[in-house]
Structure formats: structure tokens, C-alpha cells
Protein backbone atom coordinates (compact mmCIF):
# COMPACT_ATOMS: atom_id res chain seq x y z
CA UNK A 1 -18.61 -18.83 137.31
CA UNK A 2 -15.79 -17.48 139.54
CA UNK A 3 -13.92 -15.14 137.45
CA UNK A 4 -10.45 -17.05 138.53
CA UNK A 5 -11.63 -20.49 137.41
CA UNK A 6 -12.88 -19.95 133.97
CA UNK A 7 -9.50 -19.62 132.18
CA UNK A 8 -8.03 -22.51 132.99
CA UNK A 9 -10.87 -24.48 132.01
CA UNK A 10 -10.35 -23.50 128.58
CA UNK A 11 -7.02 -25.72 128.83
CA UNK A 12 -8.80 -29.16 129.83
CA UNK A 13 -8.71 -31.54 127.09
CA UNK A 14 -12.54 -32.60 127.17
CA UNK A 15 -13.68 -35.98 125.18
CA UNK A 16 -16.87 -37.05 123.88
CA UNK A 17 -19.04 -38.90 126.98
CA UNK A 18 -19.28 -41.53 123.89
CA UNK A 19 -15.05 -41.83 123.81
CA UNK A 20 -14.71 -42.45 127.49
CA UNK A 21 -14.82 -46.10 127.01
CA UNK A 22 -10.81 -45.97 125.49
CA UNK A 23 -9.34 -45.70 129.44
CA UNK A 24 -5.69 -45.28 127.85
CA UNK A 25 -6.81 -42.67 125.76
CA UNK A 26 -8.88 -40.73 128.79
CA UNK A 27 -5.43 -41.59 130.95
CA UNK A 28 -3.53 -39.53 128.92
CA UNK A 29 -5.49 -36.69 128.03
CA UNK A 30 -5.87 -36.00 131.83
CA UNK A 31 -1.78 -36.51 131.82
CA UNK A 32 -2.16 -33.66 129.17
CA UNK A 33 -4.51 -31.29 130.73
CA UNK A 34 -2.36 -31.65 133.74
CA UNK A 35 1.25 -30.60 131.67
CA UNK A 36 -1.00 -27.45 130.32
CA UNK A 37 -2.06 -26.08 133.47
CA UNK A 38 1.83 -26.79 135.09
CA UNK A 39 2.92 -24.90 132.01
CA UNK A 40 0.77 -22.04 132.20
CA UNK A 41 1.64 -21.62 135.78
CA UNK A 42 -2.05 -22.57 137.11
CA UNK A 43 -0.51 -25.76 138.72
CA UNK A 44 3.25 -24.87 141.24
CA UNK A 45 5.90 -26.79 141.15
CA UNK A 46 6.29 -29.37 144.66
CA UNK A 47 7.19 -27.32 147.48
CA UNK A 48 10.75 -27.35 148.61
CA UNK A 49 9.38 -27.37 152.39
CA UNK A 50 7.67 -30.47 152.14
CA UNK A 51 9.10 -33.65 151.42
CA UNK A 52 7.33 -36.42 149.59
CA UNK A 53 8.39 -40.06 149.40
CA UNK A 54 6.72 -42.73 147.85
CA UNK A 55 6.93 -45.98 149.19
CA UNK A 56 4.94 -49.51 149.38
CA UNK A 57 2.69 -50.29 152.53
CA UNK A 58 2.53 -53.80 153.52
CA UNK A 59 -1.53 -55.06 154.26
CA UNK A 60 -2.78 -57.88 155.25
CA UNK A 61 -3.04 -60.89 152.93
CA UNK A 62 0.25 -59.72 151.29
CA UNK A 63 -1.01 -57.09 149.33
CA UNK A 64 1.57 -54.76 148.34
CA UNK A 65 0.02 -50.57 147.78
CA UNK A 66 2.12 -47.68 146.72
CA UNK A 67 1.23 -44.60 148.92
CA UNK A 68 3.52 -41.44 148.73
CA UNK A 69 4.06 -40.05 152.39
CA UNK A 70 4.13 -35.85 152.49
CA UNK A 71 6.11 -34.39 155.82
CA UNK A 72 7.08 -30.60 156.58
CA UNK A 73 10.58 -30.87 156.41
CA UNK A 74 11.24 -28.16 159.65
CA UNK A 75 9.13 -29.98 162.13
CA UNK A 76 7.77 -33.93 163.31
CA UNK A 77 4.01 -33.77 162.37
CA UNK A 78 2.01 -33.29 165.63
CA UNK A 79 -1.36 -33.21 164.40
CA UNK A 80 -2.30 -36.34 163.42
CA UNK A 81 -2.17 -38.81 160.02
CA UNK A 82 -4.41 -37.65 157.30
CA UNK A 83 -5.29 -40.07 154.58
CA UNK A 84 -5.58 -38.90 151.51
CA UNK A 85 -7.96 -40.50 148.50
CA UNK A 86 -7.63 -39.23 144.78
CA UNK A 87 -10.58 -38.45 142.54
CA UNK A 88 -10.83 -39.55 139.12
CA UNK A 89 -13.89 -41.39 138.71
CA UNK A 90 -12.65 -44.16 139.54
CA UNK A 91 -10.65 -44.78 136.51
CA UNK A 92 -7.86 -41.92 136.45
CA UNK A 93 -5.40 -40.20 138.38
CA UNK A 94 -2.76 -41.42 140.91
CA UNK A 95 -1.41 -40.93 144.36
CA UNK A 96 0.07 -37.31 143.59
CA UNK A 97 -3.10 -35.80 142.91
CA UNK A 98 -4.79 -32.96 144.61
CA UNK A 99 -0.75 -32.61 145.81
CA UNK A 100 -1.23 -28.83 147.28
CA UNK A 101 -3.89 -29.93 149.49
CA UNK A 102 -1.42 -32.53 150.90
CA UNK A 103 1.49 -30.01 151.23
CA UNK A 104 -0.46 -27.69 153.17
CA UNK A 105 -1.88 -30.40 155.51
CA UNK A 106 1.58 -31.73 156.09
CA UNK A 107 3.31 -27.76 157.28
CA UNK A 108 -0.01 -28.22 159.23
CA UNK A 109 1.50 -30.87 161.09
CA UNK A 110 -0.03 -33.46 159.69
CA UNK A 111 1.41 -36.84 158.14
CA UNK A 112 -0.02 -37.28 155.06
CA UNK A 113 -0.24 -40.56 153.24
CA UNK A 114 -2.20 -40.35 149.70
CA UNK A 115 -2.88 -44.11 148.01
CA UNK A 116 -1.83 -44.94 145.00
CA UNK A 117 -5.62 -47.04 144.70
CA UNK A 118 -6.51 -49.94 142.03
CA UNK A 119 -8.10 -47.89 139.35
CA UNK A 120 -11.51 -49.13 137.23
CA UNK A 121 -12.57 -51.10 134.95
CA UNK A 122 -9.23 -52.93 135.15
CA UNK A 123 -9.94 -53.16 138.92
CA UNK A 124 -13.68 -52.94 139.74
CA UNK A 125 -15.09 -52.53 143.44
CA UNK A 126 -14.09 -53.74 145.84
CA UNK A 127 -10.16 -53.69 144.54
CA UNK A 128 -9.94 -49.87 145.42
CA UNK A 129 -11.71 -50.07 148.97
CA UNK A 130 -9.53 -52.92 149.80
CA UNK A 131 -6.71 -50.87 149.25
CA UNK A 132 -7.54 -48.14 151.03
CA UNK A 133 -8.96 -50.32 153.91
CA UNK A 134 -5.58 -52.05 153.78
CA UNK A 135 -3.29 -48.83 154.34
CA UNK A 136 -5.58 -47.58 156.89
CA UNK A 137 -5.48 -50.54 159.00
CA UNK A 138 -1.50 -50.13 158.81
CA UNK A 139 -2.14 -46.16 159.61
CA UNK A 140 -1.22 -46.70 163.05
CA UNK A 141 1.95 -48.64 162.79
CA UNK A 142 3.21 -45.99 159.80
CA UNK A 143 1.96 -43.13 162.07
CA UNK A 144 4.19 -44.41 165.25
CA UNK A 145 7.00 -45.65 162.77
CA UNK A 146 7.11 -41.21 161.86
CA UNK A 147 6.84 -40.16 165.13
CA UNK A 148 3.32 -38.65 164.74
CA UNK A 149 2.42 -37.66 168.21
CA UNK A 150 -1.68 -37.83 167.75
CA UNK A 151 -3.30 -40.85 167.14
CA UNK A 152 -6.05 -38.64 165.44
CA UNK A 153 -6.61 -39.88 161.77
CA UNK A 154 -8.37 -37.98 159.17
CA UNK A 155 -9.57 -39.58 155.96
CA UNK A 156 -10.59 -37.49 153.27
CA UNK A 157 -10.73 -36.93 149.09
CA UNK A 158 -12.13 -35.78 146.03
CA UNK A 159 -15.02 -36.79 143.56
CA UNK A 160 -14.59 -40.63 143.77
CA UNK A 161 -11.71 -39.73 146.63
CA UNK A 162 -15.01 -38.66 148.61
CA UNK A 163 -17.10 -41.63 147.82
CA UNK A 164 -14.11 -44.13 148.67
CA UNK A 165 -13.48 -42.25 151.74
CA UNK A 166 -17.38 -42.53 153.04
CA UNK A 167 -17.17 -46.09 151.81
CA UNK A 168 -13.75 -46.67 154.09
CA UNK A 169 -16.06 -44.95 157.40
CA UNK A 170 -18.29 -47.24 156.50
CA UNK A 171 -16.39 -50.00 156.20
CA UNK A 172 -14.26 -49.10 159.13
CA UNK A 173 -17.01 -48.81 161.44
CA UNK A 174 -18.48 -52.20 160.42
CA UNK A 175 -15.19 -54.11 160.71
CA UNK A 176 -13.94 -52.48 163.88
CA UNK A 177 -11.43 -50.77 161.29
CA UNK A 178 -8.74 -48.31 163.26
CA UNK A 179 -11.19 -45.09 164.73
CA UNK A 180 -11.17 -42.31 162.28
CA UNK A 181 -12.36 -38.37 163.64
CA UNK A 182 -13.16 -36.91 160.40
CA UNK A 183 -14.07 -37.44 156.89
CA UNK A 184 -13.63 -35.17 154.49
CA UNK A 185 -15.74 -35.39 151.85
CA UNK A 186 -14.82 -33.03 148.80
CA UNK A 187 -17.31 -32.81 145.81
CA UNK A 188 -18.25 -36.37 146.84
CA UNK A 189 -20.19 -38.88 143.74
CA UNK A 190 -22.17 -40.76 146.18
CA UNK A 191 -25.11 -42.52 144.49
CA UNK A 192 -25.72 -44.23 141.07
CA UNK A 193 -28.82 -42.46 141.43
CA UNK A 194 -30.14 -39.69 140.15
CA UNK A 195 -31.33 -37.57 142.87
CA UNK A 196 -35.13 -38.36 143.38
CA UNK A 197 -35.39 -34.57 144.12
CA UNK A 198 -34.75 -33.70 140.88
CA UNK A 199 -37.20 -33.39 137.79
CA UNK A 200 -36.31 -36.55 135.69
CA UNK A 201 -37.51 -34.32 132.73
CA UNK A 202 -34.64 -31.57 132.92
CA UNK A 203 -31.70 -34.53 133.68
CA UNK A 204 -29.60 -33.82 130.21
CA UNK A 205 -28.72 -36.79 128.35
CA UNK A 206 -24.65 -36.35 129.27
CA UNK A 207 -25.34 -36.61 132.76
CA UNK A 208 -27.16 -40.05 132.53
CA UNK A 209 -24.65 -41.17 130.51
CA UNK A 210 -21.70 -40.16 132.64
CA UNK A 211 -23.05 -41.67 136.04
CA UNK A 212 -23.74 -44.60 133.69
CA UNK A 213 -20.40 -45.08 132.69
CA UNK A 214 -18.19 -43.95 135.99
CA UNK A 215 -20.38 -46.48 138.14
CA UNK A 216 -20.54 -49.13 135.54
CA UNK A 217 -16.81 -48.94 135.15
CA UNK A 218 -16.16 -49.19 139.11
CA UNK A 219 -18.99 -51.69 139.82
CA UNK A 220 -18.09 -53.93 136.58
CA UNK A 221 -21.60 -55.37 136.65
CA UNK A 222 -21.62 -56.47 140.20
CA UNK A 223 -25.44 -54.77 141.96
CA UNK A 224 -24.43 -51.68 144.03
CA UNK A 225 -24.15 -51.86 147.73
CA UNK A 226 -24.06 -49.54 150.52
CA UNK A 227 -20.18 -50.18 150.59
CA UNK A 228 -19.59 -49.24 146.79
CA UNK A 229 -22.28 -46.60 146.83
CA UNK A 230 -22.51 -44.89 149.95
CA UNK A 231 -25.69 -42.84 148.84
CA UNK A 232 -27.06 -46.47 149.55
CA UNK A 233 -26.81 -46.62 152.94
CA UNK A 234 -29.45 -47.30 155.09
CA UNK A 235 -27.65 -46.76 158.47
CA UNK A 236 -25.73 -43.85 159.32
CA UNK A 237 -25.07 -43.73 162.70
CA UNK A 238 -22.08 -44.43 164.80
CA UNK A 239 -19.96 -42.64 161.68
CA UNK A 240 -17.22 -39.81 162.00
CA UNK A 241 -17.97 -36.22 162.16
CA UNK A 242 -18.30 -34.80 158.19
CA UNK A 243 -17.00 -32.03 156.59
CA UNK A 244 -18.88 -31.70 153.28
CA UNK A 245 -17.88 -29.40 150.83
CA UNK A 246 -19.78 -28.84 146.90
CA UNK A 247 -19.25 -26.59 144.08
CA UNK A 248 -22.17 -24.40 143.22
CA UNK A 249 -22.09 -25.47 139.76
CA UNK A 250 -21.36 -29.10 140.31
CA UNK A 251 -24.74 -31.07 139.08
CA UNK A 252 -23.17 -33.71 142.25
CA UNK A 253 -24.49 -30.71 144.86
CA UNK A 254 -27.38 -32.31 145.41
CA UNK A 255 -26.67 -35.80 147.07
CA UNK A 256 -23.95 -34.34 148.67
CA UNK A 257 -26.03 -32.47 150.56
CA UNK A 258 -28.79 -35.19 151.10
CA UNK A 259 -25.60 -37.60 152.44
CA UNK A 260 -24.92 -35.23 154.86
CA UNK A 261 -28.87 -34.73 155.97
CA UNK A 262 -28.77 -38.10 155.98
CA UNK A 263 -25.30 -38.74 158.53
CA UNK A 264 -27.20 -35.37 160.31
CA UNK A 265 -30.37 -37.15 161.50
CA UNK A 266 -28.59 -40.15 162.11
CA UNK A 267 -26.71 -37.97 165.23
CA UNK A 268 -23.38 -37.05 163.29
CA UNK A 269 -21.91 -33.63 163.38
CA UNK A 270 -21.34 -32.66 159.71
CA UNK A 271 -20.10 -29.30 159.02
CA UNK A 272 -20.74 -28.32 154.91
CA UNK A 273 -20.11 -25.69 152.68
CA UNK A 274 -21.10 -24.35 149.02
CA UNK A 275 -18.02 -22.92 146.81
CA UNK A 276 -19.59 -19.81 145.26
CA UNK A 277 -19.15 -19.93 141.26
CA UNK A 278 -16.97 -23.45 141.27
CA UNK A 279 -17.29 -26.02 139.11
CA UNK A 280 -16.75 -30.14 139.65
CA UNK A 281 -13.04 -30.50 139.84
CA UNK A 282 -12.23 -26.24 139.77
CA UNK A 283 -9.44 -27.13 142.91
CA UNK A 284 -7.25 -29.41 140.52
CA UNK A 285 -7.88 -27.27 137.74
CA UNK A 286 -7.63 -23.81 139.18
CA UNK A 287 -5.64 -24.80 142.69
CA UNK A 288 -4.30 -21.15 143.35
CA UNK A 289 -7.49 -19.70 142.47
CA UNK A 290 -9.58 -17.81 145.59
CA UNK A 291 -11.85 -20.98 145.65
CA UNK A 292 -9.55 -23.41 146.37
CA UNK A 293 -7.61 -21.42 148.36
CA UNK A 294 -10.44 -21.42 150.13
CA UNK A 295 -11.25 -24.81 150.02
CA UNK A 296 -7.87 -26.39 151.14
CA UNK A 297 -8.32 -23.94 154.61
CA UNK A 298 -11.32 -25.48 155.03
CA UNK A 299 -10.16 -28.57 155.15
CA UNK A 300 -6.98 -28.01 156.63
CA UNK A 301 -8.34 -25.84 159.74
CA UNK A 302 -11.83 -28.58 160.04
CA UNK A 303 -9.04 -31.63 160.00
CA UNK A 304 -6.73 -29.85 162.85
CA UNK A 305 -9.88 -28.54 164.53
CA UNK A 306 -11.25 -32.52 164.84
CA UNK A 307 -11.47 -34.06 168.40
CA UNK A 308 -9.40 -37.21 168.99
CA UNK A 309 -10.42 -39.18 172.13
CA UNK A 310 -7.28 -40.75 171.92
CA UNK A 311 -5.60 -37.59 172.75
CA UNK A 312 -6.55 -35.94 175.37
């Protein structure tokens, strides 16, 4: 393990794979682990150079979604909208999550609009797609309404964030959805499945049981689909260039990987990367840490560095 990510591990409240079923009680531990890392300095305070603002986006059929909307404060964003999905598992966190990747897209010159998603098992699949679907169909009028000059749009996220954003390219590209030039997929969960490349005799116990339960909780016994498990998918062409990024340690490396092979020999230009010595999540637990560090120019320089034909 990376020497600057180990200590702040120590500080995450961790339950019992057996516990996870109490969703209040796994809501605020996370709410907990998060105060103990902004405490101990692992986790800054907002930046005064960026200004956030949550609001309520308007989608079709009425349907009302917070969204908080991150802007450099000393120039119009020129670089396109970026939209930003939360991990969690499907069951935890909120719109300000993963909040320093957001800042530094926005002095980028990017507008940056991060949804406040339905959360699991309250709200199984496909209440969080729709809501992302929603915002990103109103991307466009939000985007002129801020004076973005680029029509480019970026959609991107972490853990489940990266499964909901594949799921929105998807989506998008099967509904004639708004065109999107990247997708950022960051320590994506991708498939209910474990991988078949991996020797069903050395799978431990907790990491049957915790696929079990995250996709249980999200599908809410509905049979998975391509749309709520992207690892599904049997067609991957026609989809937006990829940037893939996995922790070393992270047991969801492998389908990762075999998602981008997959969008790969289907003709799409993926770009990927392995985080040396990183662990699932090390970016919200460790954010100033080398890795992450690392990891946020990654995705900020791969998101600016995306063509737009819409902009010549």
C-alpha cells in the first residue's frame, strides 16, 4: 500500500458485511468517517475560488433533482459541462462527494454539475439512472443558461458513480440522449459477476457477500440488464471515448479492465490506468495524498484533452 494512504484508513468506521443491511446506520457511519478525516486535516475545507450552489433541475415528466453546480469564481467556464456521479454503492453518499475533483475541474474551466441521485434500496434501478438521464438531457439548456462556451460534455464518477455513468452512455446512445465525448470511469463496479477470469476457489466469502448485497440493494429483485449492469452489455460500439482508471489493490480491477477490452474491440478509444499501491475508495479517503493527486490530473487533463465535434 502507498505509504500516504494507509493512515487515514485507520480512521474509516468499517461494519460487519452482515450489518450493512441497517442503511441509516451505514448512512451515518460514512457521515462519521467523513467528520474524522475533515478533522484530521486529510479532507480541505471548500475552496474559496470556487463557488458551489445547489439548486433543483427541472426533467421531463416533472421530476424535480437536486444537483449542486461548481464554477471558478475568476473566469466563465470555457471548457465544457462535466457531469459528475457520486459513488457509494448505490446506497450512500450525496451530491458533494468526491468535491476536490469537482473544484479542480471547475478552475479548469469546466461547469460542473454533480447529482444529488435516488439512493438504494429505498430507490432501486432504474430511479438513479433516471435521474441522471434527466439532468443530462437538461445539460444543454443549464450549460447555455452559464454561459459555457463548449458544447463538449463529460460524464464521469466513482465506484457506482462509474457504473451509473457507463449505464447513462449507454442509455444516451440508445435514446438519442444529448452526445457525450468522454466517460470517465473511476474504480467502476460494473458486473454482478464475479469475473469468470478469476479462480472461484480463492473468491473470499466477504466479497460474494458484498457484490451480493450492493447489487441486490440497487436491483431490488428486478433480473439485471445491460442498463443496470453495464458489465452486461453485449454491444459496445458507437459509445464515447473511456478513460478508465483502477486501484491496484481494488479486487474491482479486474472487470474494469475487461469493460474497457470490451468498449476497445468494439472501436472505442479508451485510455486506462493502474494507481500503484491504492485501494477502492483511497481518493475520498486520502484526497491530498500523491495518488489522488494523481488521479484528479488524470481526469482533469483526459476531460479538457476530449474532442468535441460540436466545437470546432
Amino acid at each position: 500500500m502507498h505509504p500516504e494512504l494507509a493512515a487515514p484508513l485507520e480512521l474509516v468506521d468499517a461494519i460487519p458485511i452482515a450489518e450493512w443491511a441497517d442503511t441509516s446506520r451505514l448512512r451515518k457511519s460514512q457521515r462519521e468517517t467523513r467528520r474524522r478525516l475533515t478533522e484530521a486535516g486529510y479532507i480541505p475545507a471548500p475552496a474559496a475560488d470556487v463557488e458551489s450552489i445547489p439548486v433543483a433541475i427541472q426533467a421531463a415528466g416533472g421530476l424535480e433533482i437536486p444537483v449542486v453546480t461548481y464554477q471558478a469564481k475568476k473566469h466563465s467556464p470555457n471548457a465544457g459541462t462535466f457531469l459528475h456521479i457520486h459513488g457509494g454503492a448505490f446506497v450512500l453518499g450525496d451530491m458533494y462527494e468526491e468535491r476536490l475533483l469537482c473544484e479542480e475541474l471547475a478552475r479548469a474551466g469546466f461547469l460542473v454539475v454533480s447529482v444529488d441521485y435516488r439512493l438504494a434500496p429505498e430507490h432501486p434501478f432504474p430511479a438513479a439512472l433516471d435521474d441522471i438521464y434527466g439532468v443530462l438531457n437538461e445539460l444543454p439548456r443549464i450549460a447555455g443558461k452559464a454561459g459555457v462556451q463548449k458544447s463538449k460534455i463529460v460524464v464521469g464518477g466513482l465506484s457506482a458513480g462509474g457504473s451509473l455513468a457507463a449505464a447513462l452512455c449507454l442509455r444516451a446512445r440508445d435514446a438519442g440522449g444529448p452526445p457525450i465525448a468522454l466517460q470517465v470511469l473511476n474504480q467502476p463496479c460494473l458486473d454482478d459477476r464475479i469475473p469468470a477470469s478469476w479462480d472461484p476457489g480463492a473468491v473470499p466469502d466477504s466479497e460474494r457477500e458484498g457484490r451480493a448485497w450492493m447489487w441486490g440493494s440497487y436491483l431490488g429483485g428486478a433480473e439485471p440488464t445491460y442498463l443496470s449492469t453495464p458489465g452486461r452489455s453485449s454491444n459496445f460500439s458507437r459509445l464515447p471515448s473511456a478513460l478508465i482508471i483502477v486501484a491496484e489493490l481494488d479486487s474491482l480491477l479486474t472487470e474494469a479492465l475487461e469493460y474497457g477490452e470490451n468498449l476497445r474491440r468494439a472501436g472505442v478509444h479508451i485510455e486506462s490506468e493502474v494507481i500503484q499501491g491504492a485501494y477502492h475508495g483511497f481518493d475520498v479517503t486520502a484526497p491530498l495524498a500523491a495518488p489522488s493527486v494523481r488521479l484528479r490530473h488524470l481526469i482533469v487533463s483526459q476531460s479538457l484533452n476530449a474532442s468535441d465535434e460540436g466545437d470546432d
